[in-house]
C-alpha atoms as a PDB file:
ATOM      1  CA  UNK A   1     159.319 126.396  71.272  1.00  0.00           C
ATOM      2  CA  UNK A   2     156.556 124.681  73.103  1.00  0.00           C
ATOM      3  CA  UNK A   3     154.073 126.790  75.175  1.00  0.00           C
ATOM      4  CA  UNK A   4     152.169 126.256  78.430  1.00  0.00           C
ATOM      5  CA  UNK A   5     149.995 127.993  80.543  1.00  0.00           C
ATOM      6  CA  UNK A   6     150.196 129.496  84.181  1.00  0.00           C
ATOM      7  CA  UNK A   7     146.661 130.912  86.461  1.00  0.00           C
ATOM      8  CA  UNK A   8     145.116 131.567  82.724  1.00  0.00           C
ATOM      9  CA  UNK A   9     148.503 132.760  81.252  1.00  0.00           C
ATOM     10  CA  UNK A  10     149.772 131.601  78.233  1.00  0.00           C
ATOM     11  CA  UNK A  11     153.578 131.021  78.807  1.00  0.00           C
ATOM     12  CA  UNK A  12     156.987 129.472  78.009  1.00  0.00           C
ATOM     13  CA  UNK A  13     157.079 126.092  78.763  1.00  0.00           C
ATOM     14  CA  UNK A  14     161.035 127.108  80.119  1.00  0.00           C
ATOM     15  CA  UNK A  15     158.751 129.211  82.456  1.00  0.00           C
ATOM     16  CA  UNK A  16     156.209 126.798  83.822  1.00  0.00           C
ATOM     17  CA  UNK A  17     157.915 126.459  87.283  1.00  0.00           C
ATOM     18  CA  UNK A  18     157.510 126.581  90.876  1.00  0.00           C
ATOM     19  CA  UNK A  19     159.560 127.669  93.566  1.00  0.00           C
ATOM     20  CA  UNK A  20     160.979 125.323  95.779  1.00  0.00           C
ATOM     21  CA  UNK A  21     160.432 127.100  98.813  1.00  0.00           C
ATOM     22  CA  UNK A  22     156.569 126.923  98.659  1.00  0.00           C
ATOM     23  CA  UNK A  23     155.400 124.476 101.582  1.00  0.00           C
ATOM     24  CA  UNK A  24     152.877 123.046  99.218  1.00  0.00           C
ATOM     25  CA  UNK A  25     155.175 121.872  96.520  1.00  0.00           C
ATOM     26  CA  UNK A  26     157.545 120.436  98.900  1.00  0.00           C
ATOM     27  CA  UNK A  27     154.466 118.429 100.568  1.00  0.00           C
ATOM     28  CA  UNK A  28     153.433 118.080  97.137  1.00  0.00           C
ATOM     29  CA  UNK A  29     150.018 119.169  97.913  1.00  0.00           C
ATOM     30  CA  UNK A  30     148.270 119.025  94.315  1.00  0.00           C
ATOM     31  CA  UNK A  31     146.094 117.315  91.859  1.00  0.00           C
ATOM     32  CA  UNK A  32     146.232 116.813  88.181  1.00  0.00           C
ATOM     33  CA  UNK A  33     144.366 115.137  85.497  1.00  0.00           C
ATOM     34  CA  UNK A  34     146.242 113.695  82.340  1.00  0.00           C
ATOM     35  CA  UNK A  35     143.942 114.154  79.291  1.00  0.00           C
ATOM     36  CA  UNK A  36     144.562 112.461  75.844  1.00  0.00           C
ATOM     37  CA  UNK A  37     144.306 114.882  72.506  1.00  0.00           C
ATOM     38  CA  UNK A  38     143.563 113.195  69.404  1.00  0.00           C
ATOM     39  CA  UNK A  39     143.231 115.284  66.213  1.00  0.00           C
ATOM     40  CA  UNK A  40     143.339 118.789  68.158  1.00  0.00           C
ATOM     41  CA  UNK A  41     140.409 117.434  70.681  1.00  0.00           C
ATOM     42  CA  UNK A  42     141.107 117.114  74.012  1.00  0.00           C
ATOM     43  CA  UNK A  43     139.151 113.941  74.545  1.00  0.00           C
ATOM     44  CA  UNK A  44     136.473 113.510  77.252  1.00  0.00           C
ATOM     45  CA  UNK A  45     137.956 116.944  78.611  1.00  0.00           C
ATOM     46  CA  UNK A  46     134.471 117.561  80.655  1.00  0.00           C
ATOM     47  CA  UNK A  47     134.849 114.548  82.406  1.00  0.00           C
ATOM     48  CA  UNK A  48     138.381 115.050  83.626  1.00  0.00           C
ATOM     49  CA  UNK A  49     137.707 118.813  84.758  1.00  0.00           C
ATOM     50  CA  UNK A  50     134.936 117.298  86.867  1.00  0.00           C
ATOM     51  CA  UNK A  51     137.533 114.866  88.449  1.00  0.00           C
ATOM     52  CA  UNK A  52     140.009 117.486  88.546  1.00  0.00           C
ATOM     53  CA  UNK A  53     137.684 120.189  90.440  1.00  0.00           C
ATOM     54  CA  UNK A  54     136.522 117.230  92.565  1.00  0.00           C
ATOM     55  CA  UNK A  55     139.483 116.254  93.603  1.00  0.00           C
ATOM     56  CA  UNK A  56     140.580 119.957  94.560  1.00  0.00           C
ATOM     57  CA  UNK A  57     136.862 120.208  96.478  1.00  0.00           C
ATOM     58  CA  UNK A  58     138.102 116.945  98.773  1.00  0.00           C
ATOM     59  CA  UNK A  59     141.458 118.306  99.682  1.00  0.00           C
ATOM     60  CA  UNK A  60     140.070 121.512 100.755  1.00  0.00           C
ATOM     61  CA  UNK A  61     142.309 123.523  97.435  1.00  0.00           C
ATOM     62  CA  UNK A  62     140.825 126.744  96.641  1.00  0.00           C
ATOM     63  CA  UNK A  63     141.199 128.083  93.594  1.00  0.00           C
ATOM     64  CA  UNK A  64     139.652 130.607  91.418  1.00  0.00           C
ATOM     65  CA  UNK A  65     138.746 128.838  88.270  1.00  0.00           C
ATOM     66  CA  UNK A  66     135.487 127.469  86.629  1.00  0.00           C
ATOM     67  CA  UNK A  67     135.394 124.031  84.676  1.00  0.00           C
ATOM     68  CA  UNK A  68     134.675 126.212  81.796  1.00  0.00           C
ATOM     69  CA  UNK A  69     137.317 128.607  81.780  1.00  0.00           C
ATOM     70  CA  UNK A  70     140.290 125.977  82.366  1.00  0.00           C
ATOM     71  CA  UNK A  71     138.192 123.971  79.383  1.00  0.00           C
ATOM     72  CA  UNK A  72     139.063 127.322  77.287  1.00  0.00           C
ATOM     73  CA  UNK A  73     142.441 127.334  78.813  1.00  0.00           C
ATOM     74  CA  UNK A  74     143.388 123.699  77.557  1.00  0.00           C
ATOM     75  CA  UNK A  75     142.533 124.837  74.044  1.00  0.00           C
ATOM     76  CA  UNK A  76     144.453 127.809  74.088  1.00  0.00           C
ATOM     77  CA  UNK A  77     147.567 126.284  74.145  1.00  0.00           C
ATOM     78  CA  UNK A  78     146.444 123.413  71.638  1.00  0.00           C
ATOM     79  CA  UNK A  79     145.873 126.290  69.196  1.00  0.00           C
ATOM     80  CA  UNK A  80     148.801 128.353  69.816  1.00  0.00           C
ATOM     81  CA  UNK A  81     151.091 125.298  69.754  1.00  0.00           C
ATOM     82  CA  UNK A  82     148.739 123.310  66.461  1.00  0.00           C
ATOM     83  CA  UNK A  83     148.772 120.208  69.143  1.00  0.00           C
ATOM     84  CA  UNK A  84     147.216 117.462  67.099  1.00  0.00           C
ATOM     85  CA  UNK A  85     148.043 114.356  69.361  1.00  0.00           C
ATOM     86  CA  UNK A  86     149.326 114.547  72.787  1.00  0.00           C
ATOM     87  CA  UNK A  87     148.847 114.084  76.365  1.00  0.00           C
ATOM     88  CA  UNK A  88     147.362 117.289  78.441  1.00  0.00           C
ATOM     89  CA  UNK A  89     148.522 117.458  81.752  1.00  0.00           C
ATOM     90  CA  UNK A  90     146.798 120.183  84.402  1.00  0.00           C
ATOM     91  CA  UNK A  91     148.298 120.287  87.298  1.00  0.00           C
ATOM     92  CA  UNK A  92     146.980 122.615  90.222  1.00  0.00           C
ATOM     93  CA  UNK A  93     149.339 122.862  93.328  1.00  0.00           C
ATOM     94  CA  UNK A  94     147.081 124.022  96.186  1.00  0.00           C
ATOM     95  CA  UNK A  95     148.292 126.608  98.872  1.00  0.00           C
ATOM     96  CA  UNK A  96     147.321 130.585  99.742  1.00  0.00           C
ATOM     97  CA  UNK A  97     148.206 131.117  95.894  1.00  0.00           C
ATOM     98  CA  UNK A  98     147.196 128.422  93.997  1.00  0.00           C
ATOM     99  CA  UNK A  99     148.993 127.479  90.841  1.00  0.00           C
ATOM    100  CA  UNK A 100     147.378 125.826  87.871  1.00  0.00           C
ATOM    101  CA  UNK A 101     149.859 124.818  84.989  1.00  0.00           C
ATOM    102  CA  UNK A 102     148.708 123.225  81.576  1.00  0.00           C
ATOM    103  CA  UNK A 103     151.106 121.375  79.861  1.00  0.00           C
ATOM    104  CA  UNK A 104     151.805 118.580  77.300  1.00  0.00           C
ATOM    105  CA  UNK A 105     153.779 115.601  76.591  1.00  0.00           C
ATOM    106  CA  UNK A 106     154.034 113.300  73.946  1.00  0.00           C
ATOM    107  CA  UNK A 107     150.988 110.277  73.995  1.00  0.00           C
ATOM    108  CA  UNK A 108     152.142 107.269  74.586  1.00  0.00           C
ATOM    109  CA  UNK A 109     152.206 104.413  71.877  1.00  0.00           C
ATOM    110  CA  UNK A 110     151.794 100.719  73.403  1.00  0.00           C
ATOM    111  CA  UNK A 111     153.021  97.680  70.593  1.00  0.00           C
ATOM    112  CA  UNK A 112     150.274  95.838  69.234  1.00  0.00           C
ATOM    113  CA  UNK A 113     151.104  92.856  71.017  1.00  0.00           C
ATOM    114  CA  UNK A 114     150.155  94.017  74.369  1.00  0.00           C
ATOM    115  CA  UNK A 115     146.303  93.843  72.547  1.00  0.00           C
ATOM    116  CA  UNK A 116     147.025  90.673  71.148  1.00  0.00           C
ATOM    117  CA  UNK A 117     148.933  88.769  73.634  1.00  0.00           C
ATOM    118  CA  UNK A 118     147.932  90.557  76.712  1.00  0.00           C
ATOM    119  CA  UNK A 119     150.798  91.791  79.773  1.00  0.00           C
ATOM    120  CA  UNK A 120     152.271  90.591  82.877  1.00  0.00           C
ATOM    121  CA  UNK A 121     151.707  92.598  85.977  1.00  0.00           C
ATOM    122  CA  UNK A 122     152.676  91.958  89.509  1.00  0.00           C
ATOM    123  CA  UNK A 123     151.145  92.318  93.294  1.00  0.00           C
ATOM    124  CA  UNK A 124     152.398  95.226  95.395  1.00  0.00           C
ATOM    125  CA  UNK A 125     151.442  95.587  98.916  1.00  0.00           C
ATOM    126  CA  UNK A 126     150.130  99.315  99.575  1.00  0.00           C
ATOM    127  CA  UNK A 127     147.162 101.448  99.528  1.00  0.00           C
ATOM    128  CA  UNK A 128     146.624 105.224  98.519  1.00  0.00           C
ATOM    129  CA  UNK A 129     145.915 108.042 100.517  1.00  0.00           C
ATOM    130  CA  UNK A 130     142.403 109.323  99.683  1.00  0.00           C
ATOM    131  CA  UNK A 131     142.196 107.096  96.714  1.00  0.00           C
ATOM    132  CA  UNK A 132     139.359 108.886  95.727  1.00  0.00           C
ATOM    133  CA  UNK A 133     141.777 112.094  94.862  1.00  0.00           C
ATOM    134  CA  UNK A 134     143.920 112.137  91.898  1.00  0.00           C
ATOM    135  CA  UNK A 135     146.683 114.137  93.386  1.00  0.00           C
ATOM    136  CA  UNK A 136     150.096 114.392  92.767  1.00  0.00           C
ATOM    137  CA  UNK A 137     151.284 112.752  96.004  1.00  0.00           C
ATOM    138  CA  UNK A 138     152.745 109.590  93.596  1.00  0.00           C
ATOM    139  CA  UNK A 139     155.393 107.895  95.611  1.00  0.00           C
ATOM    140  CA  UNK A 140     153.746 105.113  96.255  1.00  0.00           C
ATOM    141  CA  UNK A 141     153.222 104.626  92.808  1.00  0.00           C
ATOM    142  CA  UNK A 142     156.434 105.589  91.777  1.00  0.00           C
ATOM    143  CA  UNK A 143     158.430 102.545  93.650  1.00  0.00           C
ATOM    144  CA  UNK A 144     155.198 100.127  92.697  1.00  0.00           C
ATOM    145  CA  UNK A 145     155.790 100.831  89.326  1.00  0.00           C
ATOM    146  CA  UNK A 146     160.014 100.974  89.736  1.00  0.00           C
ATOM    147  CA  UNK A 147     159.277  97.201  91.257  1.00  0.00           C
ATOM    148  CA  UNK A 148     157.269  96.196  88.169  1.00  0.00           C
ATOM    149  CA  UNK A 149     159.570  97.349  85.626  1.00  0.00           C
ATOM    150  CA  UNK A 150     162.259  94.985  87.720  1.00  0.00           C
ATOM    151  CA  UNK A 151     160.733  91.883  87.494  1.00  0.00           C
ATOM    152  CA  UNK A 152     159.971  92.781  83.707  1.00  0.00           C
ATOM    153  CA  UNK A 153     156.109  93.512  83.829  1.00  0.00           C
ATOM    154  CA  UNK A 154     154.206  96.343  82.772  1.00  0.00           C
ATOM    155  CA  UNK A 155     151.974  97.600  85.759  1.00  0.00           C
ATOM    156  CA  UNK A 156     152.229  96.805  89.430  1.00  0.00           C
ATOM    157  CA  UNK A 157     148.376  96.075  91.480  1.00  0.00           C
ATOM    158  CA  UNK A 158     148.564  97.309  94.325  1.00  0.00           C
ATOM    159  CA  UNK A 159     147.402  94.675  97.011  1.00  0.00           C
ATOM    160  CA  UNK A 160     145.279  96.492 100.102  1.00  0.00           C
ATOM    161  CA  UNK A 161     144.742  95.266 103.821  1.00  0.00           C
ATOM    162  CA  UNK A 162     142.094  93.278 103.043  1.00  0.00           C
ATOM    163  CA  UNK A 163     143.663  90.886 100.597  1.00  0.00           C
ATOM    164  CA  UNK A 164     142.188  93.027  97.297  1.00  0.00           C
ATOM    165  CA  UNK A 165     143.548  93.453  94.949  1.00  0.00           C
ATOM    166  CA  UNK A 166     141.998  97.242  94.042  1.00  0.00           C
ATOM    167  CA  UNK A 167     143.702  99.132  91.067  1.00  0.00           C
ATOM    168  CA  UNK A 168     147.205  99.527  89.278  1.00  0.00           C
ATOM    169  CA  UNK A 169     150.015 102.685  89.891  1.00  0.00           C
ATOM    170  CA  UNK A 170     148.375 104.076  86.304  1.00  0.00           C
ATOM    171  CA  UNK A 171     145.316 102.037  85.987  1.00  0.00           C
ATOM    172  CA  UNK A 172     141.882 100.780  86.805  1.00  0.00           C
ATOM    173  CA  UNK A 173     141.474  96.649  87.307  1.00  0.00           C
ATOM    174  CA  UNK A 174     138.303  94.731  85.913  1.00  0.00           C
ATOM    175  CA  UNK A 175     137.769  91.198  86.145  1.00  0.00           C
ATOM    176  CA  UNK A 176     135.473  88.777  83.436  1.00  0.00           C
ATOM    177  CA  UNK A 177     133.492  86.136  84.467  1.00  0.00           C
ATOM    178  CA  UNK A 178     131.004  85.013  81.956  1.00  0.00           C
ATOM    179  CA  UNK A 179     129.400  88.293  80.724  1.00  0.00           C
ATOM    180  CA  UNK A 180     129.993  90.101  83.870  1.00  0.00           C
ATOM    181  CA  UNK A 181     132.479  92.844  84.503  1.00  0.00           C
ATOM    182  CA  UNK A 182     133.554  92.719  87.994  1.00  0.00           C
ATOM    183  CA  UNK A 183     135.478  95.895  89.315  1.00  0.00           C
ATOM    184  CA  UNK A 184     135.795  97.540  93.082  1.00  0.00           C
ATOM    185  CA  UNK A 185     133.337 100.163  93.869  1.00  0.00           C
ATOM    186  CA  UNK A 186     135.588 101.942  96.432  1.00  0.00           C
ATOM    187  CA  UNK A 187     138.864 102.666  97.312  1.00  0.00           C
ATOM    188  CA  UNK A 188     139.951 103.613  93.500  1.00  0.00           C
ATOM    189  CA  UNK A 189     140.366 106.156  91.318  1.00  0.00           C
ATOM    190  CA  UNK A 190     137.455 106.529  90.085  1.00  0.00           C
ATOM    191  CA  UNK A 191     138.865 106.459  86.394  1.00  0.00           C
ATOM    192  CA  UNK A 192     137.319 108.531  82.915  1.00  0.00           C
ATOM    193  CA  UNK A 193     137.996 105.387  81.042  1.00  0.00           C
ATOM    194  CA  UNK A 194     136.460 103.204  83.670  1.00  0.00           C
ATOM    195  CA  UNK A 195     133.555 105.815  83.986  1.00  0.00           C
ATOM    196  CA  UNK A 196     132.814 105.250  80.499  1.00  0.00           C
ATOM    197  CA  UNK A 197     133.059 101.473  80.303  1.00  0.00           C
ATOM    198  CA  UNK A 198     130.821 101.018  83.005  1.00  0.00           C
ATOM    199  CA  UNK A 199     128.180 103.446  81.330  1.00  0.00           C
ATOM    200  CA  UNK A 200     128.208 101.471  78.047  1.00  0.00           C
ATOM    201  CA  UNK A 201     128.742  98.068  78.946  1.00  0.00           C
ATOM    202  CA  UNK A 202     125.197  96.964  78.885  1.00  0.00           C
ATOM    203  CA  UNK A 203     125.404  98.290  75.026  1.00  0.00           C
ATOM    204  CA  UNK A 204     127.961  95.312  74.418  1.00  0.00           C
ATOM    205  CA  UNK A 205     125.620  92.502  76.405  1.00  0.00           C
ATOM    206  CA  UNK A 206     127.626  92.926  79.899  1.00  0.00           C
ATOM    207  CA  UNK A 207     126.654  93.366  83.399  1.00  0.00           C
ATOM    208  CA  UNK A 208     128.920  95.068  86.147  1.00  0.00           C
ATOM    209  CA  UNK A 209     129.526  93.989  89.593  1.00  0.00           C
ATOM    210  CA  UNK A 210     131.303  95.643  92.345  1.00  0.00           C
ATOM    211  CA  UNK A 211     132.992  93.321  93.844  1.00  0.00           C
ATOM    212  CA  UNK A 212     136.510  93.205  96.043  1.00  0.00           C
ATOM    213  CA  UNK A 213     138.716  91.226  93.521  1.00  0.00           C
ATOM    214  CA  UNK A 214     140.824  89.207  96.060  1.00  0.00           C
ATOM    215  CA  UNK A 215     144.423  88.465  95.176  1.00  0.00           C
ATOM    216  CA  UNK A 216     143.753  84.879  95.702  1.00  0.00           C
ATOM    217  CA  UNK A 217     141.180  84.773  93.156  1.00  0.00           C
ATOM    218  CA  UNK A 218     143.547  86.774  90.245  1.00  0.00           C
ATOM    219  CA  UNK A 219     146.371  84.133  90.933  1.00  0.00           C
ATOM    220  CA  UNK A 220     143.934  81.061  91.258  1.00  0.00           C
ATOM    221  CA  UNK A 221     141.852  80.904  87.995  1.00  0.00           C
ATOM    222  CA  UNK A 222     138.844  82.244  89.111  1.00  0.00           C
ATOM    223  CA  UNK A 223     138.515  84.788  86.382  1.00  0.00           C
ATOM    224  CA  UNK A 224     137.961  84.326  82.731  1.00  0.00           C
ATOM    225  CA  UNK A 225     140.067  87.257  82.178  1.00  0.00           C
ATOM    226  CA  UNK A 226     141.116  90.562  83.544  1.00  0.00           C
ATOM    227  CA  UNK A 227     141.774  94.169  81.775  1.00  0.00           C
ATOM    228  CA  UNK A 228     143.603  97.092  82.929  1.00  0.00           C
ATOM    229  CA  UNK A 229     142.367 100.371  81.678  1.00  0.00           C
ATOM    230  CA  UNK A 230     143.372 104.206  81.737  1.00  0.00           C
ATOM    231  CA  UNK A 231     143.410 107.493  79.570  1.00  0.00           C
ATOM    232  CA  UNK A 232     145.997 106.261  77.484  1.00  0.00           C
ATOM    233  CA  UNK A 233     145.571 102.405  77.232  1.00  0.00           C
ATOM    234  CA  UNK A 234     142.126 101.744  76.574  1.00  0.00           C
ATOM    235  CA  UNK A 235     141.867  98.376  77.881  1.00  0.00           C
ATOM    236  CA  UNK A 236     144.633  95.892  77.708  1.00  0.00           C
ATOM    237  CA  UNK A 237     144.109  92.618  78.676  1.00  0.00           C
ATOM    238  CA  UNK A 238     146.458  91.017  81.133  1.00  0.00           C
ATOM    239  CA  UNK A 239     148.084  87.303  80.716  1.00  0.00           C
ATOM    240  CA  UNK A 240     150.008  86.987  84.378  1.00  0.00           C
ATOM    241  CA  UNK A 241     149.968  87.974  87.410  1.00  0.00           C
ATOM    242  CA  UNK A 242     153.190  87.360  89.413  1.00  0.00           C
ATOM    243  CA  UNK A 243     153.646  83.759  88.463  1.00  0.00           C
ATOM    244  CA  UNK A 244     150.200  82.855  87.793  1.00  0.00           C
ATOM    245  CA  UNK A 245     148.597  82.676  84.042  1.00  0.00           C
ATOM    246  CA  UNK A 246     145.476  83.636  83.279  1.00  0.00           C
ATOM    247  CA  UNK A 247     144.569  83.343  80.059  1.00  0.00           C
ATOM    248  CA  UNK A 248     145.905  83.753  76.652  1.00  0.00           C
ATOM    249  CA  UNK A 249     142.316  84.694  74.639  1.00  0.00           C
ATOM    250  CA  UNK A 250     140.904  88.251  75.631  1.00  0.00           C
ATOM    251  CA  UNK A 251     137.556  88.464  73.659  1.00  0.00           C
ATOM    252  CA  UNK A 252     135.317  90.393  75.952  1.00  0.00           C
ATOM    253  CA  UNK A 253     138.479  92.790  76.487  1.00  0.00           C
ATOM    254  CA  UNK A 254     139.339  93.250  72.992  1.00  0.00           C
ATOM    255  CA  UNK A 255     135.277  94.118  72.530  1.00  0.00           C
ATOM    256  CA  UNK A 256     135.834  96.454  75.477  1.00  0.00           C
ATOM    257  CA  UNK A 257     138.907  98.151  73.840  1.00  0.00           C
ATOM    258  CA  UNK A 258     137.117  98.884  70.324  1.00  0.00           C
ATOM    259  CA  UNK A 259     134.404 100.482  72.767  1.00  0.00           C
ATOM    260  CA  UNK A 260     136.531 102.724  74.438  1.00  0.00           C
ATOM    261  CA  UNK A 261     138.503 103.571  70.890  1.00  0.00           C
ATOM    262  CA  UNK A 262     134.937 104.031  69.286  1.00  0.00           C
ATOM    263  CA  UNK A 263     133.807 106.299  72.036  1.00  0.00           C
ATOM    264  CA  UNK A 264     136.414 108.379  71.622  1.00  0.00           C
ATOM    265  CA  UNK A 265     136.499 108.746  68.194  1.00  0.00           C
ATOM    266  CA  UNK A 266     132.638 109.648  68.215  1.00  0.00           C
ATOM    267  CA  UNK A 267     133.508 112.313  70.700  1.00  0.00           C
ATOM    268  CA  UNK A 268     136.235 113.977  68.549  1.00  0.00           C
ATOM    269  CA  UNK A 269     134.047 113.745  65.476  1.00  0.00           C
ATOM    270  CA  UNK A 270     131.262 115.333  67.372  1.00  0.00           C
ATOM    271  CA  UNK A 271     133.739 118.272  68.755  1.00  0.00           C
ATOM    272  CA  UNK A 272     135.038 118.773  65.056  1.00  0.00           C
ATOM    273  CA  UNK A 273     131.050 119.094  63.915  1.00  0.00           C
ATOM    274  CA  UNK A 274     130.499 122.053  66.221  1.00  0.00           C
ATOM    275  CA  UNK A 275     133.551 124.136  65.445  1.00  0.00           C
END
């Protein structure tokens, strides 16, 4: 039976719920962070309960607990449940009495091919609401995303008033030209995997710009390639937008990828050396 914890309880997953009635989950008034756990490490955890409390701080959600007391939360359940490899989610719904719940799911597994070959994605007209919060408020993303799936690609941009195209439903949006990495500097989520490529880009001969990426530009050539990247992904390069190809060799994003699979791998061997 899997576990889960509730405000620093360690629970039933069967009891992780919220009552309907509660004028915050019906407005779904929340945030949440989605963290990956490799090996019984929840990977780049400090970063994420920075976004998380962040995110809480901008939507005005009180709530009792430190970064380092939901850090010892999170590994609570992974040692009561032996998690090896999953995908944390924390979710804190805001309201007089705030509700944090810690729960997992299984990480998902992308074919090899999506690496190799890259993936088709499409334009979708809409912008966040406070893009700078990750909260729970997802329609938007939801339909994006349904739309996608439709027309038989794997992530849906979404396309904002000014013609830019600024992030995915699930994911961050860099452009290559030459050995620059061009990405917006507002208006997104500011992503952990996009946090870290940023930092360590220099360390692979690359310079970043922040730059609105037009929609024109992604469906014209003007790019030598793009990437879409998130907790789960990595980096994975993309070979269409709409009707538009873009490229069929990725080898900045493939360098980009071992990065981000390196980076993680040094932080989980790091975590294992302390314990």
């Amino acid at each position: 039976m899997k576990s889960a914890v509730c405000n620093n309880r360690l629970i039933s997953e069967s009891e992780a719920v919220v009552p309907v009635s509660i004028r915050e989950v019906f407005f779904n008034f929340g945030v949440y962070e989605s963290v990956k756990v490799l090996r019984g490490t929840a990977v780049f955890l400090e970063d994420h309960l920075e976004r998380l409390l962040d995110s809480a701080r901008l939507l005005e959600i009180p709530q009792p607990y430190s970064s380092d007391e939901i850090f010892s939360m999170v590994y609570r359940l992974i040692d009561a449940d032996r998690i090896g490899r999953a995908t944390m989610r924390i979710q804190l719904i805001g309201g007089t009495k705030p509700m944090l719940f810690i729960y997992y799911t299984d990480l998902p597994a992308y074919p090899a091919e999506y690496y190799t070959k890259g993936v088709p994605l499409i334009i979708y007209p809409g912008e966040r609401v406070m893009p700078e919060v990750k909260s729970t408020s997802l329609l938007l993303n939801y339909v994006a995303l349904r739309e996608a799936e439709r027309q038989g690609a794997f992530e849906a941009l979404f396309e904002d008033r000014r013609g830019c195209s600024i992030e995915g439903t699930r994911s961050n949006l860099f452009a290559v030209r030459g050995r620059t990495l061009i990405t917006a500097r507002e208006g997104v989520l500011a992503g952990v995997t996009r946090k870290h490529i940023i930092e360590h880009a220099r360390d692979i001969g690359l310079e970043v710009s922040y730059q609105c990426v037009t929609t024109d530009e992604l469906t014209s050539g003007s790019f030598d390639e793009l990437f879409i990247s998130s907790t789960s992904m990595g980096a994975i390069p993309v070979k269409q937008v709409g009707s538009s190809s873009i490229g069929s060799a990725f080898p900045v994003t493939l360098t980009i990828h071992t990065l981000v699979r390196n980076l993680e791998c040094g932080y989980v061997r790091s975590a294992e050396n302390r314990t």
